[in-house]
N, C-alpha and C. Protein backbone atom coordinates (compact mmCIF):
# COMPACT_ATOMS: atom_id res chain seq x y z
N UNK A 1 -80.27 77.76 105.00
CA UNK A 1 -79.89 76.67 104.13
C UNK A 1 -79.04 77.24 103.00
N UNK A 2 -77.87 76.55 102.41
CA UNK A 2 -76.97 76.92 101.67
C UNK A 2 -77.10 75.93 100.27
N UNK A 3 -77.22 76.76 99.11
CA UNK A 3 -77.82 75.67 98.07
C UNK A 3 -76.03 75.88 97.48
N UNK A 4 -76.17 74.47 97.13
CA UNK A 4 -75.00 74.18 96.26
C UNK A 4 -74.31 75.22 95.06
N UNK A 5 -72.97 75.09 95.38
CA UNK A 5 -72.69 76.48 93.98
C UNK A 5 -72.64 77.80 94.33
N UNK A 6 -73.55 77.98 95.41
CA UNK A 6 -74.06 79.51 95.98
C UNK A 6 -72.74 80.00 97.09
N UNK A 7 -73.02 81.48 96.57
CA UNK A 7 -71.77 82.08 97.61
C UNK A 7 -72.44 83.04 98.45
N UNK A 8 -72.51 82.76 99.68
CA UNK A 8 -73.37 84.20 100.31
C UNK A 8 -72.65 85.27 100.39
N UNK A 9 -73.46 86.18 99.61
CA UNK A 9 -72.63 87.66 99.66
C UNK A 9 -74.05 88.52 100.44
N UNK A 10 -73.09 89.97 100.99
CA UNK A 10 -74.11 90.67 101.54
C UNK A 10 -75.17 91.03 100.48
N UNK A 11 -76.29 91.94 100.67
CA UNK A 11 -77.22 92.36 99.29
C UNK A 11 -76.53 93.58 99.20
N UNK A 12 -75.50 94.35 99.86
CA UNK A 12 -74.80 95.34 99.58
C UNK A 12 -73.84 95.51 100.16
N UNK A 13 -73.06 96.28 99.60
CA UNK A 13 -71.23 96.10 100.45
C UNK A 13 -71.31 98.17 100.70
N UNK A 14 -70.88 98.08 102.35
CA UNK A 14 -70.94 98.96 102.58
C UNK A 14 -69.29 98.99 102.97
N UNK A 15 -68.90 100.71 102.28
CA UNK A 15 -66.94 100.64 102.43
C UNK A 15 -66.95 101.83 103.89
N UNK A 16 -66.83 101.30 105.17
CA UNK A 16 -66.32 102.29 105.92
C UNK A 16 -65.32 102.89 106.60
N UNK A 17 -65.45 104.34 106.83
CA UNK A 17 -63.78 104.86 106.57
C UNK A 17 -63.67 105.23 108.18
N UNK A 18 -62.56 105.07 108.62
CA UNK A 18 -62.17 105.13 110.50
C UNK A 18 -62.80 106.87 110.27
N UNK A 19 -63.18 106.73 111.58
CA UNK A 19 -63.98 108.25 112.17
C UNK A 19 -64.75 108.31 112.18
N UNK A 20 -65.87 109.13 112.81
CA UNK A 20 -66.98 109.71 112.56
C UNK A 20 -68.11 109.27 111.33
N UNK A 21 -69.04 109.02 111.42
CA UNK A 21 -69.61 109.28 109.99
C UNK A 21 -69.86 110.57 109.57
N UNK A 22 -69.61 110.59 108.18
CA UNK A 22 -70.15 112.20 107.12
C UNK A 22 -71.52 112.28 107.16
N UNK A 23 -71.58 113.34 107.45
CA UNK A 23 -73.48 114.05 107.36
C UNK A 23 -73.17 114.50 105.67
N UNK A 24 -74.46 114.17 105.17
CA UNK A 24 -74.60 114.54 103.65
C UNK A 24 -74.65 115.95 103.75
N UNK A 25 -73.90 116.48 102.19
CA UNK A 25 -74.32 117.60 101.61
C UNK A 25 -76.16 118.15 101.59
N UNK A 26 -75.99 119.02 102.08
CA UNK A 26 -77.77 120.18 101.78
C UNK A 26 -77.41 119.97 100.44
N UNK A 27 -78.97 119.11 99.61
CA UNK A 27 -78.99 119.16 98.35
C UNK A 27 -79.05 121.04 98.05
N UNK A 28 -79.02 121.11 97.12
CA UNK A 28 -79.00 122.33 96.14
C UNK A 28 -80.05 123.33 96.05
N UNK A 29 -80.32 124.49 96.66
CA UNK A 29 -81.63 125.12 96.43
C UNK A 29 -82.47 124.24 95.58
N UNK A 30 -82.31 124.29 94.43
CA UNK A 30 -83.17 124.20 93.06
C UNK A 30 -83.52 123.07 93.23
N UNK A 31 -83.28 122.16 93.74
CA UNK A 31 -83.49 121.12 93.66
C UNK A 31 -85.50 120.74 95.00
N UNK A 32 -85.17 121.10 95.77
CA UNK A 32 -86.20 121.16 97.22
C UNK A 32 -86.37 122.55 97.39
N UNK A 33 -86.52 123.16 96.97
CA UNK A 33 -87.03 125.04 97.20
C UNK A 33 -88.57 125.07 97.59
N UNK A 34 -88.73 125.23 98.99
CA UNK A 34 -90.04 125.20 99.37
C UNK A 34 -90.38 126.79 98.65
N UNK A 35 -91.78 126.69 98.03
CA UNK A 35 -92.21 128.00 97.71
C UNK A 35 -92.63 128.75 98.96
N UNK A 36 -92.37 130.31 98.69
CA UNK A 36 -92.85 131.23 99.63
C UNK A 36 -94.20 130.82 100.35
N UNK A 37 -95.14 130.48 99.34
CA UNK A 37 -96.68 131.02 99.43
C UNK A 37 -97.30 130.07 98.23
N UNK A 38 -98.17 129.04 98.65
CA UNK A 38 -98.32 128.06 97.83
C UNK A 38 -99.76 128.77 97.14
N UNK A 39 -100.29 130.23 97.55
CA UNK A 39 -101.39 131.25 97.23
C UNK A 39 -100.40 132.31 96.24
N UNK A 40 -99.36 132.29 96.17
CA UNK A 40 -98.93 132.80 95.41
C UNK A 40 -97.65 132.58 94.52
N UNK A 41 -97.44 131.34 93.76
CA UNK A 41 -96.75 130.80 92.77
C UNK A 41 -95.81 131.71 91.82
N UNK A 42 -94.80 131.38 91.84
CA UNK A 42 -94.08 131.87 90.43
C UNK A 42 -94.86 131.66 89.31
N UNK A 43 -94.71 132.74 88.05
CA UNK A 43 -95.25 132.63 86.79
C UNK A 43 -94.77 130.77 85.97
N UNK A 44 -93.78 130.76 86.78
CA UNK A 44 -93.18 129.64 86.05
C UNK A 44 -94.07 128.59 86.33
N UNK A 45 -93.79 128.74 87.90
CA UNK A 45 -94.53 127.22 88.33
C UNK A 45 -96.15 126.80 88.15
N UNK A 46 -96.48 128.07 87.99
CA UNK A 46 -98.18 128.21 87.64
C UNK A 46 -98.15 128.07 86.40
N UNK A 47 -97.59 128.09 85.24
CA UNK A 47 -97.60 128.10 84.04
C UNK A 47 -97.54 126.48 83.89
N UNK A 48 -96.10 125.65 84.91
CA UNK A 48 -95.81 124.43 84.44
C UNK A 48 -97.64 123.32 84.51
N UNK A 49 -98.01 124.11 86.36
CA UNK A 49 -99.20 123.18 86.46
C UNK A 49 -100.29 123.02 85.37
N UNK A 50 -100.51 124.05 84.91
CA UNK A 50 -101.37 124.65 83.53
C UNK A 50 -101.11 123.54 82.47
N UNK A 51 -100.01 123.04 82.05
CA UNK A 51 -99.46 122.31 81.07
C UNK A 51 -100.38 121.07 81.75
N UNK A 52 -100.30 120.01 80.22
CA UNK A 52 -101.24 119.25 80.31
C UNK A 52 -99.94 117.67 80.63
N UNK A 53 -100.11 117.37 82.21
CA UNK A 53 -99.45 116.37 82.46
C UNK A 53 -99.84 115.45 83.11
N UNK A 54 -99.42 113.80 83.20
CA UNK A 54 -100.48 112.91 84.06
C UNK A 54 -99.15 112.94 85.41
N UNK A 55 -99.94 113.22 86.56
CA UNK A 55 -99.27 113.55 88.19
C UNK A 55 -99.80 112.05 88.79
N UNK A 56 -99.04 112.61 89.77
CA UNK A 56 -99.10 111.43 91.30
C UNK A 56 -99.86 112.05 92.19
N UNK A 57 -100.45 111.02 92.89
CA UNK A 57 -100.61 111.62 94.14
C UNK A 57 -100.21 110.28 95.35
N UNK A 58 -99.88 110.83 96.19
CA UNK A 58 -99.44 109.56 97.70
C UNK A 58 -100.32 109.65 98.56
N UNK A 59 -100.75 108.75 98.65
CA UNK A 59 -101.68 108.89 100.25
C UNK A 59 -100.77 107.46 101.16
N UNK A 60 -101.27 108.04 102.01
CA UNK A 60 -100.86 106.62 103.26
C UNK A 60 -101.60 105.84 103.50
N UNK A 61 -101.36 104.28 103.37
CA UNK A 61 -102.58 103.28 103.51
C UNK A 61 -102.06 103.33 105.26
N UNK A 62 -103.32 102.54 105.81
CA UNK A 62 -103.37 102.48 107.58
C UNK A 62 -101.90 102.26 108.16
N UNK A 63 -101.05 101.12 107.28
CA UNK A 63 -100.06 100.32 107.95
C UNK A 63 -98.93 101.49 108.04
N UNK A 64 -99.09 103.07 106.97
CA UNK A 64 -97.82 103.88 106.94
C UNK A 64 -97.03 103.35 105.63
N UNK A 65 -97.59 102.62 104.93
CA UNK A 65 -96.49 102.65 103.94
C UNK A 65 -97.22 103.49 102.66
N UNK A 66 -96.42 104.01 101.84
CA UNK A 66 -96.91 105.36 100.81
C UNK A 66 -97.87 104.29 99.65
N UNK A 67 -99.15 104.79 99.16
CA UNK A 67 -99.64 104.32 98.18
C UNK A 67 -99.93 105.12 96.95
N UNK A 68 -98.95 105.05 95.80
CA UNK A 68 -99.07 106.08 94.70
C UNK A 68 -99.54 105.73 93.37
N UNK A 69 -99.96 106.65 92.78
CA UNK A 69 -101.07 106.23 91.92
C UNK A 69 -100.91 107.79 90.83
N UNK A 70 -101.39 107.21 89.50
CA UNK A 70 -101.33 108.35 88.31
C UNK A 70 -102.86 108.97 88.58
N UNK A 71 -102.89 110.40 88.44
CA UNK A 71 -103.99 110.90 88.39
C UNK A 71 -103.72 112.19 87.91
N UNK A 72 -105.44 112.63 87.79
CA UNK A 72 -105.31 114.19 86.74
C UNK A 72 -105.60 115.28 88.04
N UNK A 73 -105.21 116.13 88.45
CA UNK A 73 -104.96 117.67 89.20
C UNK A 73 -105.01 118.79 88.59
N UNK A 74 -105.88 119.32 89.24
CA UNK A 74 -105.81 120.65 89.16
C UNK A 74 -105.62 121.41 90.24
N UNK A 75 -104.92 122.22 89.95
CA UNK A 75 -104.28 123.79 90.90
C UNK A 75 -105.09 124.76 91.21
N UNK A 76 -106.00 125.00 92.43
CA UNK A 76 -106.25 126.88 92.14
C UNK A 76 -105.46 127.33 92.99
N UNK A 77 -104.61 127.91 92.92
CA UNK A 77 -103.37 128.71 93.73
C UNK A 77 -104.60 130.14 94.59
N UNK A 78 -105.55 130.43 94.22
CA UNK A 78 -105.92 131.70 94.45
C UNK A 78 -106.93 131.10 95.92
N UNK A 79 -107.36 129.69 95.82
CA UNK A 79 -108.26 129.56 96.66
C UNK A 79 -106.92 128.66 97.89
N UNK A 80 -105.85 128.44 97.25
CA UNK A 80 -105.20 127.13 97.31
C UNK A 80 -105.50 125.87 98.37
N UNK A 81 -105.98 125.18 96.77
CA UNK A 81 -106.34 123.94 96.73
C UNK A 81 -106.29 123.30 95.79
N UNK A 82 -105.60 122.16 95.74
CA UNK A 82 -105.68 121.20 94.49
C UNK A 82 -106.55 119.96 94.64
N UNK A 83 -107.18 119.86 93.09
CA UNK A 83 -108.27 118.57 93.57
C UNK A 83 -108.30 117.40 92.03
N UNK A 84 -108.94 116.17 92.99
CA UNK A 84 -108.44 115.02 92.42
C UNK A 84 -109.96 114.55 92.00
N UNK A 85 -110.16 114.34 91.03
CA UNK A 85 -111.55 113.55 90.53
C UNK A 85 -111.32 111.99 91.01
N UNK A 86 -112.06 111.48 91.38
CA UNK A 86 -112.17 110.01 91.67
C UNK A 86 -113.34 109.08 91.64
N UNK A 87 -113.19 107.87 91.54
CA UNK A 87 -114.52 106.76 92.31
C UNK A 87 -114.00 106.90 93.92
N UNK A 88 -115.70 106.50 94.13
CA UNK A 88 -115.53 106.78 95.83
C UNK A 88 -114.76 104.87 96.58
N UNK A 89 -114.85 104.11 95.28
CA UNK A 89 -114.85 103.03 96.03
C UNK A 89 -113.00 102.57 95.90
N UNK A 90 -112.17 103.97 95.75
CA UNK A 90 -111.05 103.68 95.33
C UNK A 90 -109.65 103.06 96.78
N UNK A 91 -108.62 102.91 96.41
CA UNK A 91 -107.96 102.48 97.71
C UNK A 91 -107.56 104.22 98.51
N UNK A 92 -107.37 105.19 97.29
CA UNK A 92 -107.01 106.48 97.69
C UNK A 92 -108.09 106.83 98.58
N UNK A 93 -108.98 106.60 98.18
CA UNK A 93 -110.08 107.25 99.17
C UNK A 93 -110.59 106.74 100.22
N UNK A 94 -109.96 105.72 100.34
CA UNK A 94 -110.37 104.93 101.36
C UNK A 94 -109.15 104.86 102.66
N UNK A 95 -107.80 105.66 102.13
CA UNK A 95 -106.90 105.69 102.64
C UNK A 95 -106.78 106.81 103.63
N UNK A 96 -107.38 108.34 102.62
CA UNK A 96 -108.07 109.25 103.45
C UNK A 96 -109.00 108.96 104.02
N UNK A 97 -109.86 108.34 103.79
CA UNK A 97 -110.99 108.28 104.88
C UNK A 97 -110.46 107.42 106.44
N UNK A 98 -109.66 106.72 106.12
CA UNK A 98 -108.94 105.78 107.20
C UNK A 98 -108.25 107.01 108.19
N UNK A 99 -108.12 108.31 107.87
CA UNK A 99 -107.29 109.27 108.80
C UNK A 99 -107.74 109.57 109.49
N UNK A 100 -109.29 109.70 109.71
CA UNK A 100 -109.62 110.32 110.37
C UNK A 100 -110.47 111.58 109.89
N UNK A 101 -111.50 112.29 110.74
CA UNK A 101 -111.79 113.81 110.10
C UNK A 101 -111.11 114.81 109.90
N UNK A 102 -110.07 114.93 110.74
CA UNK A 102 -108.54 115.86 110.05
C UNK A 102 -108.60 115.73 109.10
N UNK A 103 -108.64 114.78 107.96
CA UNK A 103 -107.99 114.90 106.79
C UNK A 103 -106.50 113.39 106.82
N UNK A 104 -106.54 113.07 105.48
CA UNK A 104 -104.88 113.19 105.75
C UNK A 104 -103.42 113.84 104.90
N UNK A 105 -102.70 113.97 105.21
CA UNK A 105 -101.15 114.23 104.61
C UNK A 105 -100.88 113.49 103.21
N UNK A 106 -101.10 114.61 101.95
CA UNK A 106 -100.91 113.62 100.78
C UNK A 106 -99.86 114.87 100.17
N UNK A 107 -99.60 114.04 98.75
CA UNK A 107 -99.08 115.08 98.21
C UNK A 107 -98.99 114.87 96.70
N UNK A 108 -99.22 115.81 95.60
CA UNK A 108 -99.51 115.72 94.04
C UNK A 108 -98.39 116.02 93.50
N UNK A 109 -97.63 115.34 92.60
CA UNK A 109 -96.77 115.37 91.80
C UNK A 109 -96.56 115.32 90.07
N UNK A 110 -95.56 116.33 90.12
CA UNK A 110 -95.79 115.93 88.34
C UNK A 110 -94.60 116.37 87.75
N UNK A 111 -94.12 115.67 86.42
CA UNK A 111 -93.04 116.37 86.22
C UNK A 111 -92.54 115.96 84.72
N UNK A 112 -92.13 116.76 84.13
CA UNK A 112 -91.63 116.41 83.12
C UNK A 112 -90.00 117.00 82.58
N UNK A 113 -89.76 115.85 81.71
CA UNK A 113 -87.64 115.81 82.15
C UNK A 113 -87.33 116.77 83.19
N UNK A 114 -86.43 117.57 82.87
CA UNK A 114 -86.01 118.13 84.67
C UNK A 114 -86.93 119.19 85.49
N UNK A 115 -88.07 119.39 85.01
CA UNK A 115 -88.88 119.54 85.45
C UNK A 115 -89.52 119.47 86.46
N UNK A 116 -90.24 119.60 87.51
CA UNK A 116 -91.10 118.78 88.54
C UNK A 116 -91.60 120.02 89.59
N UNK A 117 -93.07 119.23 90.07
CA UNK A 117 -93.66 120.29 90.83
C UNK A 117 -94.14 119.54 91.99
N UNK A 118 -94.30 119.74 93.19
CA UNK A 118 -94.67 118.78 94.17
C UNK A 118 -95.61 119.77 95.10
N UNK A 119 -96.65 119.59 95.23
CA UNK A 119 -97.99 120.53 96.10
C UNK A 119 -98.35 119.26 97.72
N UNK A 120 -98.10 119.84 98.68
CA UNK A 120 -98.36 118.79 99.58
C UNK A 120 -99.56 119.74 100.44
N UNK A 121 -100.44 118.61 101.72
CA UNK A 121 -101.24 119.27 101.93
C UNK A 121 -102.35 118.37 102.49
N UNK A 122 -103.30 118.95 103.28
CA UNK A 122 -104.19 118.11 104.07
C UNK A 122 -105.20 117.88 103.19
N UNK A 123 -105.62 116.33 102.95
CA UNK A 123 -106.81 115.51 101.71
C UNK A 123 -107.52 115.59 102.60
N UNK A 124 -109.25 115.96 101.74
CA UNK A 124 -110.77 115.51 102.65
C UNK A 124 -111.16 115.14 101.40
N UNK A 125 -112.48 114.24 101.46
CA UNK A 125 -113.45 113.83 100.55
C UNK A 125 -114.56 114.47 100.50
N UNK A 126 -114.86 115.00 99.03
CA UNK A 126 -115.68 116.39 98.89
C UNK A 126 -117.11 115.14 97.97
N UNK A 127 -118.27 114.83 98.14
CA UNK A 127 -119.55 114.63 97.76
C UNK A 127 -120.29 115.12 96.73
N UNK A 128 -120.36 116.30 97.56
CA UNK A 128 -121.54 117.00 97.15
C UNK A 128 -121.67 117.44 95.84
N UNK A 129 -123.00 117.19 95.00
CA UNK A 129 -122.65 117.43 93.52
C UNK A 129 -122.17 118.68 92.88
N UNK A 130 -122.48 119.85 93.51
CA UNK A 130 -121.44 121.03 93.25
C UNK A 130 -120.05 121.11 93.24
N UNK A 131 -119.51 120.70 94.45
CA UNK A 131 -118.11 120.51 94.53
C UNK A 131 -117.57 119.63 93.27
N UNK A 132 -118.42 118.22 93.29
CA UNK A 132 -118.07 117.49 91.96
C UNK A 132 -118.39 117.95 90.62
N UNK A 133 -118.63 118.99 90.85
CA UNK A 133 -119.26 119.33 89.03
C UNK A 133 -118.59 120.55 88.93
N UNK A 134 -117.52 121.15 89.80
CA UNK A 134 -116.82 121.99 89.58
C UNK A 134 -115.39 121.19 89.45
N UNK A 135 -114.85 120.32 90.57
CA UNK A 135 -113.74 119.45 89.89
C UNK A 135 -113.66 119.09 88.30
N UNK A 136 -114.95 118.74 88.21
CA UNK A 136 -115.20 118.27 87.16
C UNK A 136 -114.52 118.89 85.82
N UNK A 137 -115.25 119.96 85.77
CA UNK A 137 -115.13 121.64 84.35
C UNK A 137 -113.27 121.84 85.02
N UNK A 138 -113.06 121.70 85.43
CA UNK A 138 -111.61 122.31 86.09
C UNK A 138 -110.87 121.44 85.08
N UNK A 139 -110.97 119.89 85.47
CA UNK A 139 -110.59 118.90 84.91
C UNK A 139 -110.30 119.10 83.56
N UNK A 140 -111.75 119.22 82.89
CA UNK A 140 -111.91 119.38 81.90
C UNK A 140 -111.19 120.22 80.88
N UNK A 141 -111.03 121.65 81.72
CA UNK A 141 -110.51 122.44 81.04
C UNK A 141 -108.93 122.23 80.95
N UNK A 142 -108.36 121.78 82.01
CA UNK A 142 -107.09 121.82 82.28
C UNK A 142 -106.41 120.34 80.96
N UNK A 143 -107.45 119.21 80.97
CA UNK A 143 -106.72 117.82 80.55
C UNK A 143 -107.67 117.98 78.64
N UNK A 144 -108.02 119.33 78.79
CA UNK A 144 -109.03 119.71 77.18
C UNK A 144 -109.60 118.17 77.00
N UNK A 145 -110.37 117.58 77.89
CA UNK A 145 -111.14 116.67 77.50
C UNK A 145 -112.13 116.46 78.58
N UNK A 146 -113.58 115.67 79.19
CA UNK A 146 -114.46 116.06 79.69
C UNK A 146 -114.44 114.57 80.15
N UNK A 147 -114.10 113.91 81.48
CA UNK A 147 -114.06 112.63 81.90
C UNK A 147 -115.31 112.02 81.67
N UNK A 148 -115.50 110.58 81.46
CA UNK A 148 -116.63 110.13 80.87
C UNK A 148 -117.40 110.18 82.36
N UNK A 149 -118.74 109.76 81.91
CA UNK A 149 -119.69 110.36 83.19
C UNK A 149 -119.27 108.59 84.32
N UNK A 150 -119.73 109.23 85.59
CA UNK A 150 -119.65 108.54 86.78
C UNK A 150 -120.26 108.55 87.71
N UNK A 151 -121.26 108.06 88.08
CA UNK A 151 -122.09 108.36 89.40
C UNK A 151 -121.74 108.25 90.48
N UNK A 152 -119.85 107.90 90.91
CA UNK A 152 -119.74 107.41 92.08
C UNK A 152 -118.27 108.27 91.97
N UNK A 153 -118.26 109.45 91.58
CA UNK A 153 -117.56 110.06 91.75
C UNK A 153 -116.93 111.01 92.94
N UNK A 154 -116.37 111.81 93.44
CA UNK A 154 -115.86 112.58 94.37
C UNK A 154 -114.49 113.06 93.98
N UNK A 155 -114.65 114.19 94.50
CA UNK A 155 -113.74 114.75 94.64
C UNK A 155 -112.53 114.64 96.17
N UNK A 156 -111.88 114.51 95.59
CA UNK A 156 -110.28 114.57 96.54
C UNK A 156 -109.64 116.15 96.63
N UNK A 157 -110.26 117.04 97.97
CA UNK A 157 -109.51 118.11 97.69
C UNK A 157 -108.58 118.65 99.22
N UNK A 158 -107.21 119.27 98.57
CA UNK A 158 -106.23 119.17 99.18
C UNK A 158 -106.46 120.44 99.82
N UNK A 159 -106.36 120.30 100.53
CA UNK A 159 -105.69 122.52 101.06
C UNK A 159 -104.40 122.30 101.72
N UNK A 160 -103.63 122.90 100.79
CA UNK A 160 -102.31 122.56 100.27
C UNK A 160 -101.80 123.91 101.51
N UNK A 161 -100.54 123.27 101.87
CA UNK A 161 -99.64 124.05 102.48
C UNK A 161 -97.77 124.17 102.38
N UNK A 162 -98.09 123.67 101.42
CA UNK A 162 -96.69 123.38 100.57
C UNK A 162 -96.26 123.35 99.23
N UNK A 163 -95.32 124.00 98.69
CA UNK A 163 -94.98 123.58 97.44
C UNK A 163 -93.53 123.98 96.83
N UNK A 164 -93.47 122.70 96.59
CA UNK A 164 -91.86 122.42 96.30
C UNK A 164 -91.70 122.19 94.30
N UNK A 165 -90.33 122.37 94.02
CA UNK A 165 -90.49 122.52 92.24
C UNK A 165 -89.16 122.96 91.95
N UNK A 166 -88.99 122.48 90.44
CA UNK A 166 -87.79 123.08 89.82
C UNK A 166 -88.56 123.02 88.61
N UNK A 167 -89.40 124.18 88.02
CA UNK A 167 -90.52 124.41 86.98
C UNK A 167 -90.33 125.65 86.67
């Protein structure tokens, strides 16, 4: 239906040139630089995670489309694993749990002005009150403040096999 007045235009005007199409430029090292060894970080990039910043993390809801969300991370590069404090009754956790016992494919982000650090890596849901009471002090130490208490907490922890950054 065509409402009065109205001009149908495309939602974008694409200009194409006779030949072939162009394959894009390889962005720029610095830009996507997978790290060597996500167990063994540059001073830089271990320094940036250290800094006190609020990150992303993505999980995949069932249908495949990305679901992202602000949250607090911490890094241990030495065990490597990064982990996510949570409620258990959240959509994140319910998104990993939807994967399956594999785990699933998430990834933590953070960044400030040109900055940015990206840790990707297989999510499980960690219970047990040790595991949670060590997320916990990690948390703590890293965001210098002590999350208010929660009984329905868990931990979200990654064992990371990736890490990308310009930090």
């Amino acid at each position: 239906m065509r409402l009065p007045g109205r001009v149908d235009r495309p939602a974008f005007r694409v200009n194409r040139l006779p030949g072939p199409p162009a394959t894009a430029p390889a962005p720029p090292a610095a830009y996507a630089s997978p790290m060597a060894d996500v167990r063994n970080p540059t001073p830089e990039y271990l320094a940036f995670w250290r800094e006190r910043h609020v990150c992303t993390l993505t999980t995949l809801r069932p249908d495949g489309t990305p679901h992202v969300v602000p949250v607090g991370v911490t890094y241990d590069p030495e065990a490597g694993v990064a982990r996510v404090i949570t409620g258990k009754g959240t959509r994140k956790v319910a998104n990993i749990l939807a994967a399956g016992p594999e785990g699933a494919r998430v990834a933590v982000c953070q960044m400030h002005k040109a900055r940015w650090a990206t840790l990707e890596g297989r999510a499980a849901i960690r219970t047990e009150p040790e595991a949670v009471a060590d997320a916990v002090s990690r948390y703590a130490e890293r965001y210098e403040r002590t999350p208010r208490p929660n009984p329905e907490r868990i931990v979200i922890e990654i064992a990371l096999d990736r890490a990308l950054g310009n930090a």
